[in-house]
N, C-alpha and C. Protein backbone atom coordinates (compact mmCIF):
# COMPACT_ATOMS: atom_id res chain seq x y z
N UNK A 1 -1.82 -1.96 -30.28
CA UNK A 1 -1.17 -1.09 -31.21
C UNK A 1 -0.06 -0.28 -30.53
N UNK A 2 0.00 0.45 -29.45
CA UNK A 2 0.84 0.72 -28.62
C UNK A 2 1.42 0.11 -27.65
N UNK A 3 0.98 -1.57 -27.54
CA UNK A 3 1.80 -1.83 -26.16
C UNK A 3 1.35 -1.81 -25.04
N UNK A 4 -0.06 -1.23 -24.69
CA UNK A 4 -0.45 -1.16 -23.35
C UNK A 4 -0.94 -2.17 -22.94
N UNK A 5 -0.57 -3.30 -23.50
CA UNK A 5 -1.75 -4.60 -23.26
C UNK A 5 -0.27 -5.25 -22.18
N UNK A 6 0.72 -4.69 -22.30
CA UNK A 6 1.66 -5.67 -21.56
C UNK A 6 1.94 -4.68 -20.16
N UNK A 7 1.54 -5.50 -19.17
CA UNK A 7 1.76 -5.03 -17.79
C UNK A 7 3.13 -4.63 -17.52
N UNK A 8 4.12 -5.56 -18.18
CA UNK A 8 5.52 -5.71 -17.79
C UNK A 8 6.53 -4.09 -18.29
N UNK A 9 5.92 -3.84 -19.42
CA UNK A 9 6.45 -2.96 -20.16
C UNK A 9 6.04 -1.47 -20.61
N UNK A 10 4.98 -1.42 -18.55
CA UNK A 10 4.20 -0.21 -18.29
C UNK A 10 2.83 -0.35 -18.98
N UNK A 11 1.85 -1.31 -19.15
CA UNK A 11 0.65 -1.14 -19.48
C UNK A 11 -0.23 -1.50 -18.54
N UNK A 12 -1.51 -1.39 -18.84
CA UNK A 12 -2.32 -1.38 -17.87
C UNK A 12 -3.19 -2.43 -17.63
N UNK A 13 -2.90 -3.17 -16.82
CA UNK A 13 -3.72 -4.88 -16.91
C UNK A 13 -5.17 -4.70 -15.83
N UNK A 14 -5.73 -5.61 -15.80
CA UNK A 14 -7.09 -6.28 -15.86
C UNK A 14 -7.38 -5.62 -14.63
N UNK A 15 -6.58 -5.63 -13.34
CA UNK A 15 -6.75 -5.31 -11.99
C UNK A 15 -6.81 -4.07 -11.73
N UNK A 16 -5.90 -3.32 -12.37
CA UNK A 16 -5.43 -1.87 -12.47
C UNK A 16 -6.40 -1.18 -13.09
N UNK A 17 -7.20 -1.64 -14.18
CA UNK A 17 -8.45 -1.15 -14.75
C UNK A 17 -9.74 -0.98 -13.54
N UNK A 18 -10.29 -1.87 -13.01
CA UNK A 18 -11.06 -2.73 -12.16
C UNK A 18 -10.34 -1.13 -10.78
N UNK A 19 -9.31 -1.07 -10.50
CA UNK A 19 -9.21 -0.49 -9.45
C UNK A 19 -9.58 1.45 -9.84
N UNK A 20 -9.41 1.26 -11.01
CA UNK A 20 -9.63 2.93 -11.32
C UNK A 20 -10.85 3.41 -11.73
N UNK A 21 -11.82 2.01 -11.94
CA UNK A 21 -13.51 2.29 -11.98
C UNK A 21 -13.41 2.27 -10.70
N UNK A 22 -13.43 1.48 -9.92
CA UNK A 22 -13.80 1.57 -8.62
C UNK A 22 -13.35 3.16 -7.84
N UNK A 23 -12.37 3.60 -8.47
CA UNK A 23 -11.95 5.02 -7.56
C UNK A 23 -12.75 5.78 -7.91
N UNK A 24 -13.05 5.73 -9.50
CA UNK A 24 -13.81 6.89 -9.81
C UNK A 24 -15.55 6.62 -9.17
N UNK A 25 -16.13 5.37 -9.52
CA UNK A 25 -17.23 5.35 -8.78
C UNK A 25 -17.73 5.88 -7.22
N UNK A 26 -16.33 5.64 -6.52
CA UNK A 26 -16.63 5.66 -4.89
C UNK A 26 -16.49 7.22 -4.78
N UNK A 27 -15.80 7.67 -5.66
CA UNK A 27 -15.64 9.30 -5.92
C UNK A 27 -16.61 10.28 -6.47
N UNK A 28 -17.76 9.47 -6.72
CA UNK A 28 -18.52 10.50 -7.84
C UNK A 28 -19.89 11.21 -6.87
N UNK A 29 -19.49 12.07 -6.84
CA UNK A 29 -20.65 12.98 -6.11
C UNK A 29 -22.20 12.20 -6.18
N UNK A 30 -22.69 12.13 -7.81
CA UNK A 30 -23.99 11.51 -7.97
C UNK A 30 -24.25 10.21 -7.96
N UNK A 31 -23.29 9.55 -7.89
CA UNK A 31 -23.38 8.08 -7.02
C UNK A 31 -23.32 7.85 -5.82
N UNK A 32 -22.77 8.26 -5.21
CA UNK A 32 -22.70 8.52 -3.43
C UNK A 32 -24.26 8.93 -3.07
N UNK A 33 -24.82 9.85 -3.61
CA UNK A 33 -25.85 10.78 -3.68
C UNK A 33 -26.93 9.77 -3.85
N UNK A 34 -27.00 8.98 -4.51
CA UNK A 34 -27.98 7.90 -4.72
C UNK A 34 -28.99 8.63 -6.15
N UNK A 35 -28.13 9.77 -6.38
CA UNK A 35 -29.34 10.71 -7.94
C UNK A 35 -28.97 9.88 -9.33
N UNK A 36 -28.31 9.37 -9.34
CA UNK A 36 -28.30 8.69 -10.54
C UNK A 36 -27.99 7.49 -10.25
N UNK A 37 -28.69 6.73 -11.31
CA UNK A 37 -28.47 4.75 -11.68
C UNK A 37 -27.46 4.88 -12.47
N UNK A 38 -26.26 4.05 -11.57
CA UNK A 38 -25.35 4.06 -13.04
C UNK A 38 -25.50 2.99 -14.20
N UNK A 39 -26.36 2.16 -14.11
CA UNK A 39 -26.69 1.57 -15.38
C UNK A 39 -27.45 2.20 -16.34
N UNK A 40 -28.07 3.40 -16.30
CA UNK A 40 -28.70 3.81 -17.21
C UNK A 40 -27.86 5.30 -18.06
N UNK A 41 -26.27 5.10 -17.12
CA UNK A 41 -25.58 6.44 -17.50
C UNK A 41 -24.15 5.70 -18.08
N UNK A 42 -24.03 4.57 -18.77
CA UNK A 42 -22.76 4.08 -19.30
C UNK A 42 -22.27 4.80 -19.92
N UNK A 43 -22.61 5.97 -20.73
CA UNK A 43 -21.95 6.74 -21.60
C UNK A 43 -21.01 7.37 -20.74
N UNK A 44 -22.00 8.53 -20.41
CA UNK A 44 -21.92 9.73 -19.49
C UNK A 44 -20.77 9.29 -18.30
N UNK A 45 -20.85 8.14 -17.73
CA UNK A 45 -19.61 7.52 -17.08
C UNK A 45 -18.35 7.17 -17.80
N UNK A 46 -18.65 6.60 -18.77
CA UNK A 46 -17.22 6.41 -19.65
C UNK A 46 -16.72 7.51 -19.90
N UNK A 47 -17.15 8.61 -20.01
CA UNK A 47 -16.92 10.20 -20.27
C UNK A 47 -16.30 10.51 -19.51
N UNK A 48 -16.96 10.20 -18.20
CA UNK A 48 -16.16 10.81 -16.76
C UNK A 48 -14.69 10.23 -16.81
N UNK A 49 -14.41 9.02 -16.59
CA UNK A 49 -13.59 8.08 -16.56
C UNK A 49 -12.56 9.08 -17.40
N UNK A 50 -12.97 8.57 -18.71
CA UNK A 50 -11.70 9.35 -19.70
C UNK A 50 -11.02 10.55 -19.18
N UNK A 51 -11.96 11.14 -18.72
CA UNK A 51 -11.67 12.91 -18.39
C UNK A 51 -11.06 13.29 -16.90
N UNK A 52 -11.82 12.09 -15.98
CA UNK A 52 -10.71 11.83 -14.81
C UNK A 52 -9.30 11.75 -14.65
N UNK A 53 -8.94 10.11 -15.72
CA UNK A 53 -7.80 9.97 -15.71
C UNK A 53 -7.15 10.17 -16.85
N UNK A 54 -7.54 11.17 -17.75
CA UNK A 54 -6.50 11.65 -19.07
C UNK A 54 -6.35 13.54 -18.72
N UNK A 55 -7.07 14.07 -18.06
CA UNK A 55 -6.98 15.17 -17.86
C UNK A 55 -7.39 15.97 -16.37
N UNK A 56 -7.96 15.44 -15.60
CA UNK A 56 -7.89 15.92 -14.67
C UNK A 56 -6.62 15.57 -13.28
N UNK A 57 -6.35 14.03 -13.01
CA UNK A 57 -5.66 13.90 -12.20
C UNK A 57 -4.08 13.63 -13.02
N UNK A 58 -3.26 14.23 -11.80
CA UNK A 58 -1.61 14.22 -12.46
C UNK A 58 -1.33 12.85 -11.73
N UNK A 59 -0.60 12.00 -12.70
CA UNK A 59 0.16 10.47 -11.97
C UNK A 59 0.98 11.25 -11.29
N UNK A 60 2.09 12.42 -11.61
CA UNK A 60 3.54 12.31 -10.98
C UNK A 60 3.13 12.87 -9.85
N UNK A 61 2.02 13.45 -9.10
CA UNK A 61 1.89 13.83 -7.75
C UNK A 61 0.97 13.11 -6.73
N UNK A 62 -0.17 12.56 -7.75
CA UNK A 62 -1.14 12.27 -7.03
C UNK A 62 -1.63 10.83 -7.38
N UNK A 63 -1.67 10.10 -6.04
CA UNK A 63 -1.84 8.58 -5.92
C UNK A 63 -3.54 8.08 -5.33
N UNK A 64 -3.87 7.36 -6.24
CA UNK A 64 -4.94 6.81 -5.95
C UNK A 64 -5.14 5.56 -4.40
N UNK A 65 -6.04 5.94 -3.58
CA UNK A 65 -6.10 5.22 -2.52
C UNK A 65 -7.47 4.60 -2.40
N UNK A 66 -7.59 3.10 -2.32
CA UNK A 66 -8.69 2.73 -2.23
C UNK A 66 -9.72 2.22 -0.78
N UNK A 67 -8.98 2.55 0.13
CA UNK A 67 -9.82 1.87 1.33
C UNK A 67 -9.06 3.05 2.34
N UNK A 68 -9.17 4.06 2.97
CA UNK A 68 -10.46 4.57 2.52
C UNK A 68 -10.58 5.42 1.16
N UNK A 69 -11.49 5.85 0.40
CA UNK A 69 -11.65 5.86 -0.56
C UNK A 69 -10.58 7.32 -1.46
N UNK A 70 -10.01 7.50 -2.02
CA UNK A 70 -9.61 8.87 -2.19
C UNK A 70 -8.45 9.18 -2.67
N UNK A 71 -7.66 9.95 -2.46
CA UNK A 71 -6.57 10.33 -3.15
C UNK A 71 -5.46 10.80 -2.72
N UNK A 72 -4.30 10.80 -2.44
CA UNK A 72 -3.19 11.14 -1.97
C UNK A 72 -2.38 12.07 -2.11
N UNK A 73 -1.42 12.35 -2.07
CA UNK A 73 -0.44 13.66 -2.44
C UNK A 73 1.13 12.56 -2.57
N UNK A 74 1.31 12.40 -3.52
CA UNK A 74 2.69 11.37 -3.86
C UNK A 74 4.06 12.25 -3.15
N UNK A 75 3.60 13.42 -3.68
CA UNK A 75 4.95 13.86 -3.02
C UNK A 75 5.01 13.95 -1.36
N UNK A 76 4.13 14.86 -0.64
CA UNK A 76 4.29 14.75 0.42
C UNK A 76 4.07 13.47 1.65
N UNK A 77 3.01 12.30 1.16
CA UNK A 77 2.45 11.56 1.96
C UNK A 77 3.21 10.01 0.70
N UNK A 78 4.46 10.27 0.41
CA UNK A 78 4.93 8.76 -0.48
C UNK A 78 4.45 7.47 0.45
N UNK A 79 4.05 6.17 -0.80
CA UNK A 79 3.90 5.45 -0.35
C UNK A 79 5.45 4.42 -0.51
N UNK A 80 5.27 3.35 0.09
CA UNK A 80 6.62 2.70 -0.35
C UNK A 80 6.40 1.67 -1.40
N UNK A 81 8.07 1.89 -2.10
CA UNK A 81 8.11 1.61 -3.13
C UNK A 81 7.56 2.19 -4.52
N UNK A 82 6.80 3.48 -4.23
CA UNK A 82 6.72 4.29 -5.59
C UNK A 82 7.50 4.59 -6.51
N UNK A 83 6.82 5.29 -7.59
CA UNK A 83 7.69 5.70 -8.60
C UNK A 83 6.75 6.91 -9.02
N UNK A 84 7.21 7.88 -9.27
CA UNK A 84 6.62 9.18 -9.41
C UNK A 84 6.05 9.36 -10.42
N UNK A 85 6.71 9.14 -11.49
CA UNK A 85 6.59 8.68 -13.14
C UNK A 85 5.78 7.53 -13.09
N UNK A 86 5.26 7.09 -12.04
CA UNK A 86 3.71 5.73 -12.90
C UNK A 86 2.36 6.14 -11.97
N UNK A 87 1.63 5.59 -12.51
CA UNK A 87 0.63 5.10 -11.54
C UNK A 87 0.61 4.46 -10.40
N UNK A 88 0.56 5.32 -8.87
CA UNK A 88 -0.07 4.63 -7.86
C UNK A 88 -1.36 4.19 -7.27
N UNK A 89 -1.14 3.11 -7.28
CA UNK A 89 -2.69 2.63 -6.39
C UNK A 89 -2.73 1.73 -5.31
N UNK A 90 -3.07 2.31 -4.02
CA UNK A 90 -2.89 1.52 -2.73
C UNK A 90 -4.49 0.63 -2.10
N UNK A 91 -4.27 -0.39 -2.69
CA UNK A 91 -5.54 -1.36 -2.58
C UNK A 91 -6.17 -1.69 -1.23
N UNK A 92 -4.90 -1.19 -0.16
CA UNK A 92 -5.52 -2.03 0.88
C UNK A 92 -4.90 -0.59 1.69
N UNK A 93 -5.55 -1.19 3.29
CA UNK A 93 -5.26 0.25 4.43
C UNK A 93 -3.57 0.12 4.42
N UNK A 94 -2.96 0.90 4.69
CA UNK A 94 -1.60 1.17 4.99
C UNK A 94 -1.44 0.89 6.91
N UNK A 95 -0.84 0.30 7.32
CA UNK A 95 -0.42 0.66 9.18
C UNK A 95 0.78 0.63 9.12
């Protein structure tokens, strides 16, 4: 209905999904913690998710990093080839 189904034209495809569960999982206090099963909390996770990335984290500053696990500062620590205005996500170690 909006268009987000096309990667090309700024939407969000299959991989890019897949990489922002994975941030939020490796990020979550009570998963790390071993206190909660996340199969028995699908809601309560989809909750998180939403609220992660619709209201808590800003795209234009802050870049998602996956190995090691965490989060960046776009402005001061740029990666190459960004864009301030999208979503970053760095899949692999940087050297």
């Amino acid at each position: 209905m909006r268009g987000l189904n096309e990667v090309y034209t700024g939407g969000i495809g299959g991989f890019t999904t897949i990489c922002l569960v994975v941030s939020m999982m490796q990020m979550m206090p009570e998963l790390l913690s071993g206190s909660v099963d996340p199969r028995m909390h699908y809601g309560r996770m989809l909750m998180n998710f939403l609220d992660l990335y619709g209201n808590k984290i800003d795209i234009r500053s802050t870049g998602i990093r996956m190995d090691p696990p965490g989060y960046f500062n776009k402005v001061h620590n740029p990666a190459p080839k960004q864009n301030l205005d999208r979503l970053t996500i760095i899949d692999r170690t940087m050297k």
